[in-house]
Protein backbone atom coordinates (compact mmCIF):
# COMPACT_ATOMS: atom_id res chain seq x y z
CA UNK A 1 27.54 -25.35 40.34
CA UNK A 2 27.28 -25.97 36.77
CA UNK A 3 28.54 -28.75 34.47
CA UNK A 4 31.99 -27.05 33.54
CA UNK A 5 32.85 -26.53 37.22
CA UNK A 6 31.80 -30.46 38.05
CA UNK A 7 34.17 -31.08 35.29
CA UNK A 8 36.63 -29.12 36.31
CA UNK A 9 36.74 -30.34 39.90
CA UNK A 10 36.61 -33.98 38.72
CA UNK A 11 39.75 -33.12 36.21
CA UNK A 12 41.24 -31.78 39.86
CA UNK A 13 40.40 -34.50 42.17
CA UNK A 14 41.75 -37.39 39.06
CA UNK A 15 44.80 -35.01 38.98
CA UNK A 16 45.23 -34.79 42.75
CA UNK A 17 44.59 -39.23 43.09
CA UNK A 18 47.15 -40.00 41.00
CA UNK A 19 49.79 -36.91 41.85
CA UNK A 20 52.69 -39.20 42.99
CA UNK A 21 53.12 -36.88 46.31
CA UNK A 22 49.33 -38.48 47.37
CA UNK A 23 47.96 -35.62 47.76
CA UNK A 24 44.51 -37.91 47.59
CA UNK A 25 43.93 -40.91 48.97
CA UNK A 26 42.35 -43.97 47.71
CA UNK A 27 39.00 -43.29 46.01
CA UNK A 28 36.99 -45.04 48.45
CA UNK A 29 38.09 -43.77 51.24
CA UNK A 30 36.71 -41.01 53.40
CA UNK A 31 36.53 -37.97 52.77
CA UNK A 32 37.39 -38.43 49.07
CA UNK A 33 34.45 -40.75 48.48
CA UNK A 34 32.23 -37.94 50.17
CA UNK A 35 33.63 -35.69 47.63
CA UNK A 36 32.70 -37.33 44.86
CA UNK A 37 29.62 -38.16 45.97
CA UNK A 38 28.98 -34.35 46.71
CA UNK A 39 29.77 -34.17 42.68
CA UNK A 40 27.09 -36.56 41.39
CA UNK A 41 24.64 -34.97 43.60
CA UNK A 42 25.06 -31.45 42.13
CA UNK A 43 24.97 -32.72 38.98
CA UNK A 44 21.84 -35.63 39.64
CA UNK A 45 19.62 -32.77 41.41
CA UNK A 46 20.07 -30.05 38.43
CA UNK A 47 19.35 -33.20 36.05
CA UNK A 48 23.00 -32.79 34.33
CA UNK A 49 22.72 -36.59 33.78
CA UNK A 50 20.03 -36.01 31.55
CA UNK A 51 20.49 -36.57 27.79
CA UNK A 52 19.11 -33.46 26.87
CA UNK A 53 21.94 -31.80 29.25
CA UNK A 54 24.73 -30.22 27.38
CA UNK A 55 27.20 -31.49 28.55
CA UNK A 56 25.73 -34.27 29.43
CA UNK A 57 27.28 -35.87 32.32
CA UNK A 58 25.96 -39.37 32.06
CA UNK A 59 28.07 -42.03 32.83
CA UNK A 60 29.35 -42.47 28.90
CA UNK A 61 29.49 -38.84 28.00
CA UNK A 62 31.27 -38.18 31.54
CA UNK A 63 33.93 -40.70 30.78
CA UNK A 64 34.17 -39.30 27.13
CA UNK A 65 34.62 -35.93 28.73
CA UNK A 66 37.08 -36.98 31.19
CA UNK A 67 39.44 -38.65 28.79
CA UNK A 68 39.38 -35.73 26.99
CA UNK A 69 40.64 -33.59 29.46
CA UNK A 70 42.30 -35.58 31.84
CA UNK A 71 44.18 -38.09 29.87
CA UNK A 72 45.90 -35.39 27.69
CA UNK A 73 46.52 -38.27 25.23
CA UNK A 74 48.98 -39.48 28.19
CA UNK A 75 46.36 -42.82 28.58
CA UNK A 76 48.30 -45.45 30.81
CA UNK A 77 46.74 -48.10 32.95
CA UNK A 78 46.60 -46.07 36.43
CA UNK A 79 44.45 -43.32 34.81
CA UNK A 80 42.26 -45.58 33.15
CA UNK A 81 41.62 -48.31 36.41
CA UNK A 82 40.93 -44.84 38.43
CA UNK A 83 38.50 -42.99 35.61
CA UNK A 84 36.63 -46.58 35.57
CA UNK A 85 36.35 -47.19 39.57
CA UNK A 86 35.20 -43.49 39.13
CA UNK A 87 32.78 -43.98 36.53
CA UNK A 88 31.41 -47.59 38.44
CA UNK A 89 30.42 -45.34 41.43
CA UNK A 90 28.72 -42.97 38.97
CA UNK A 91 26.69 -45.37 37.31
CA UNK A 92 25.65 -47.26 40.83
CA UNK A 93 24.83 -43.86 42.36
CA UNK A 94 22.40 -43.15 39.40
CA UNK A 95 20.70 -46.69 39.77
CA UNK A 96 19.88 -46.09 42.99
CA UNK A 97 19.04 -42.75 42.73
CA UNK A 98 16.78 -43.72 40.32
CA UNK A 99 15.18 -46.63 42.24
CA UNK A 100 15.07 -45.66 45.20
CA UNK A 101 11.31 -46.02 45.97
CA UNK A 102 10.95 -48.99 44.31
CA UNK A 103 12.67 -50.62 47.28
CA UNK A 104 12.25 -48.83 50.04
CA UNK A 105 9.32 -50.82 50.52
């Protein structure tokens, strides 16, 4: 899976969380947690987070990249709580990712 298909499923899965017929449920919330885990693994093991990545799907550039495409210049307060709790789990998944030997010990 490469970057513009993680992005496109992520554009999906926003889509499908805040389609008013719930086809989602709550981000954290099983399976749809799984799935978005499942995302930031695909993109952590082919090192998509990477700066030299293009796109670069670092926390910033993801959000950048998700505004763009999700919020369709439609930005109101639902999208932009979800795209942040989104972005949170991101950014925590990285960190310990990252670390994880240093405390394994």
């Amino acid at each position: 899976m490469n970057q513009e298909k993680i992005i496109q499923e992520a554009v999906e899965y926003l889509r499908q969380h805040i389609n008013q017929h719930g086809t989602r449920g709550y981000i954290d919330q099983e399976p749809y947690k799984g799935d978005w885990f499942k995302l930031f693994k695909v993109a952590y093991i082919n090192n998509y987070l990477d700066g030299s990545s293009t796109p670069c799907l670092a926390s910033d550039s993801f959000r950048s990249i998700l505004v763009d495409r999700w919020f369709d210049g439609d930005r109101d307060d639902e999208k932009t709580e979800l795209l942040e709790m989104l972005i949170n789990k991101w950014t925590e998944w990285k960190y310990a990712w990252d670390n994880y030997t240093t405390y394994i010990e």
